[in-house]
Protein backbone atom coordinates (compact mmCIF):
# COMPACT_ATOMS: atom_id res chain seq x y z
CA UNK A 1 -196.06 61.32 -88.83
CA UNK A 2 -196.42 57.39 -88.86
CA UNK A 3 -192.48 57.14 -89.09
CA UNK A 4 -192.17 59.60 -85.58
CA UNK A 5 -195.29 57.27 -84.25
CA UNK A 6 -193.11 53.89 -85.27
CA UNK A 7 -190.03 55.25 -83.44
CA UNK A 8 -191.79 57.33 -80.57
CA UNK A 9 -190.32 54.58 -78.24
CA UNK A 10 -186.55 54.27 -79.80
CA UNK A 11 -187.06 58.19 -80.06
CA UNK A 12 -188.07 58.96 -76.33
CA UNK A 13 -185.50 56.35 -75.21
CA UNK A 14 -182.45 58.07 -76.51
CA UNK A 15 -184.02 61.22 -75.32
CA UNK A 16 -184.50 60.13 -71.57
CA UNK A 17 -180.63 58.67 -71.81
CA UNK A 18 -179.15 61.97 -73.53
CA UNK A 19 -181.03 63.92 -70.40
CA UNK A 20 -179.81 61.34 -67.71
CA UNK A 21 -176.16 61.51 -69.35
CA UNK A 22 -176.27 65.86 -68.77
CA UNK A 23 -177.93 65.78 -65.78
CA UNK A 24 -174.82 62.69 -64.62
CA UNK A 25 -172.52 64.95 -66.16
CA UNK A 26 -173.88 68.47 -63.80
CA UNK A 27 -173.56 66.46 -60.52
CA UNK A 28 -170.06 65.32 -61.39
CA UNK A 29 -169.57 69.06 -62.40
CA UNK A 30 -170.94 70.65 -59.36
CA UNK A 31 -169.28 68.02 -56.78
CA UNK A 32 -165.68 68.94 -58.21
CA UNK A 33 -167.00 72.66 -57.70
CA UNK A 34 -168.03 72.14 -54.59
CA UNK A 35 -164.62 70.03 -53.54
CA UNK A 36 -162.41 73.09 -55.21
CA UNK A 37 -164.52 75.38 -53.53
CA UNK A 38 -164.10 73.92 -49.71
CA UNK A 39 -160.57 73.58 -50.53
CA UNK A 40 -160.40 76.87 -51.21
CA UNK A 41 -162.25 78.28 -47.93
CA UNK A 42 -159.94 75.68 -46.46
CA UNK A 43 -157.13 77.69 -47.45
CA UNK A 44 -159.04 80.70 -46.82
CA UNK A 45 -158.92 79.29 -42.83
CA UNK A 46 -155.51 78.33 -42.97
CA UNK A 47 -153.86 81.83 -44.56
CA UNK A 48 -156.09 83.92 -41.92
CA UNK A 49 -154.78 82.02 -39.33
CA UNK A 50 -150.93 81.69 -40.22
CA UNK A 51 -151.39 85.52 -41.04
CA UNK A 52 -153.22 85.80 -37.20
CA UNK A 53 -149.51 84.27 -36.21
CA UNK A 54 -147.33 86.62 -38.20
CA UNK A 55 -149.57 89.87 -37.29
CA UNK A 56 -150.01 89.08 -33.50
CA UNK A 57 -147.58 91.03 -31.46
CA UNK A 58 -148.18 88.90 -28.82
CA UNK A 59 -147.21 85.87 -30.25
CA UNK A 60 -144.33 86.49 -31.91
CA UNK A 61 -143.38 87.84 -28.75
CA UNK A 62 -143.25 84.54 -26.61
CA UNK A 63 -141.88 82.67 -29.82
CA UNK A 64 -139.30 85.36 -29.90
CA UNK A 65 -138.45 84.26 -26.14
CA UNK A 66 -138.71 80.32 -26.76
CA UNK A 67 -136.56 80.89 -29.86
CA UNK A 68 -133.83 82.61 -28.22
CA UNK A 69 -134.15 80.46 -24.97
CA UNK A 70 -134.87 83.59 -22.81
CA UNK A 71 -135.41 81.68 -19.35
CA UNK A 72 -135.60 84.59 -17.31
CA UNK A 73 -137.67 87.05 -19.60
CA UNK A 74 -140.12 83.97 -20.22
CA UNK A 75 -140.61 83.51 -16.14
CA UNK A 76 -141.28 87.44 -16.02
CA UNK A 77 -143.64 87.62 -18.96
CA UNK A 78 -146.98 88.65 -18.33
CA UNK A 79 -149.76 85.83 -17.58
CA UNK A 80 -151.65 87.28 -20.01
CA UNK A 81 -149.32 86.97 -22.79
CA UNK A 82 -148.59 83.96 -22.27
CA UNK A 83 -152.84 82.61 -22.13
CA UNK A 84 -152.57 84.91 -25.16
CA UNK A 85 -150.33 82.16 -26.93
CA UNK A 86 -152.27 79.66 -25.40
CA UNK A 87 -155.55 80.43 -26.82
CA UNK A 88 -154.43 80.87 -30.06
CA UNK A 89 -152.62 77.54 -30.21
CA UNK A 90 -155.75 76.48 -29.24
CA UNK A 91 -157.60 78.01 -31.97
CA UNK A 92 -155.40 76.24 -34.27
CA UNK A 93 -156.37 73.07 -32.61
CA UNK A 94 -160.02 73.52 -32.85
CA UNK A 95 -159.76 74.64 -36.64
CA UNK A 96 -157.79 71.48 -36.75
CA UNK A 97 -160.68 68.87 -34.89
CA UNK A 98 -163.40 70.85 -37.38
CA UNK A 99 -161.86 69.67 -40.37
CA UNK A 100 -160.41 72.93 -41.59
CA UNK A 101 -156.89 72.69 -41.28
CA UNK A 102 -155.43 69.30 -42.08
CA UNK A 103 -153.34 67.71 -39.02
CA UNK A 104 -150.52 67.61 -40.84
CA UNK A 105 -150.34 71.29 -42.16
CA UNK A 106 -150.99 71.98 -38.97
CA UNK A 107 -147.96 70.12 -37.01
CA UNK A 108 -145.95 71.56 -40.21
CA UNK A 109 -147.02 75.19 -39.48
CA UNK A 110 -147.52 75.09 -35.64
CA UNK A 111 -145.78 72.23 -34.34
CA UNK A 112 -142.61 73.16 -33.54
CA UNK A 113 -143.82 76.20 -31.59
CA UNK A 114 -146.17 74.05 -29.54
CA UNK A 115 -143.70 71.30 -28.79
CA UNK A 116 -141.00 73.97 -27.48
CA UNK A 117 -143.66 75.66 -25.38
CA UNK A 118 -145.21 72.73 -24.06
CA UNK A 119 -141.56 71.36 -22.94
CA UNK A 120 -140.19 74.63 -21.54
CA UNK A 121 -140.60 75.17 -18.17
CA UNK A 122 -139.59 79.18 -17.86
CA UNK A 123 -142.81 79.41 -20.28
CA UNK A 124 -145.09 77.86 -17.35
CA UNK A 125 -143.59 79.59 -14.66
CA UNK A 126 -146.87 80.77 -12.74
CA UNK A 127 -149.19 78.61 -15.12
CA UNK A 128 -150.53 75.18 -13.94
CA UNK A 129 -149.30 73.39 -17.52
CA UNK A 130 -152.33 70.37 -15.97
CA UNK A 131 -155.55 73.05 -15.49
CA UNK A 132 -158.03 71.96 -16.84
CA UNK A 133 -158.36 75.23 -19.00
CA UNK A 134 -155.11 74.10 -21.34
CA UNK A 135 -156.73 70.57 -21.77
CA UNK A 136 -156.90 71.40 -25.49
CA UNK A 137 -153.67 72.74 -26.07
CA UNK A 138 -152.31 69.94 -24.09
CA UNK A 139 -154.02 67.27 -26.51
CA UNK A 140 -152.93 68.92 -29.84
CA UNK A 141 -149.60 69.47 -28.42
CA UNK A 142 -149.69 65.56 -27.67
CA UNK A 143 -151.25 64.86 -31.29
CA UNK A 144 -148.54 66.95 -32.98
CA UNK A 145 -145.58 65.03 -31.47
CA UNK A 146 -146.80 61.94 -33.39
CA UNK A 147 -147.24 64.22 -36.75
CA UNK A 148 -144.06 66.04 -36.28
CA UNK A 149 -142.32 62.61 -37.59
CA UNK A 150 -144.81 61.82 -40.30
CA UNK A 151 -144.66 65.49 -41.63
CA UNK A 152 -141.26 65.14 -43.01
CA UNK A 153 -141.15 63.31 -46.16
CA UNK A 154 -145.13 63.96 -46.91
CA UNK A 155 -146.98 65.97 -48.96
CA UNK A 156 -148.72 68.62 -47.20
CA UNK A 157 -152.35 69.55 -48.23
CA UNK A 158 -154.36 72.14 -47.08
């Protein structure tokens, strides 16, 4: 007992730096968890939403009209359809400002579609491309021009 008495010091100091080294070691461990984790519901976002674009009969129908440069059939389409493209461009965008989808991925995934829409002027036929109402669509489609360049070239994260 006097030897554990002489040492109770040495003793309780390498005890107090053994429990400050695990408990170092489980925040390290649970903020790479955490990072992998939000990357993962990043992803999550991101495949829901580029599946959103595939499934969406809708949408594929005005890209399959900007693709094929359909002037006429894109002055006829419904209003509807096309605020239906709209919006969900501008869901993109907003998953874009909050962080989920990175900007890049984004003008990678989207861009093209957004740029070709925002230039086309069949597509707007009986839309004011200025309302007020597209202000957000009109600002991502202004943000992915710059990224457009940048994407090529770059390593795209989710």
């Amino acid at each position: 007992m006097d030897l554990f008495q002489q040492h109770a010091a040495g003793i309780s100091a390498i005890v107090a730096a053994f429990a400050f080294c695990v408990s170092a070691g489980t925040f390290v461990f649970s903020a790479v968890q955490y990072k992998q984790a939000n990357t993962l519901r990043r992803f999550e976002k991101y495949y829901d939403m580029s599946k959103r674009f595939d499934d969406n009969e809708t949408v594929q129908e005005v890209i399959g009209l900007l693709r094929a440069s359909e002037s006429e059939k894109l002055r006829q389409l419904a209003l509807s359809k096309k605020e239906t493209f709209i919006c969900f461009i501008e869901d993109v965008a907003v998953m874009q400002n909050s962080g989920l989808i990175n900007p890049a991925l984004a003008a990678y995934t989207f861009g093209y579609y957004v740029q070709t829409c925002l230039q086309n002027n069949d597509f707007w036929a009986g839309l004011n491309r200025d309302d007020p109402f597209f202000k957000t669509f009109r600002e991502f489609a202004t943000n992915v021009e710059g990224r457009i360049a940048l994407v090529h070239g770059r390593d795209i994260r989710v």
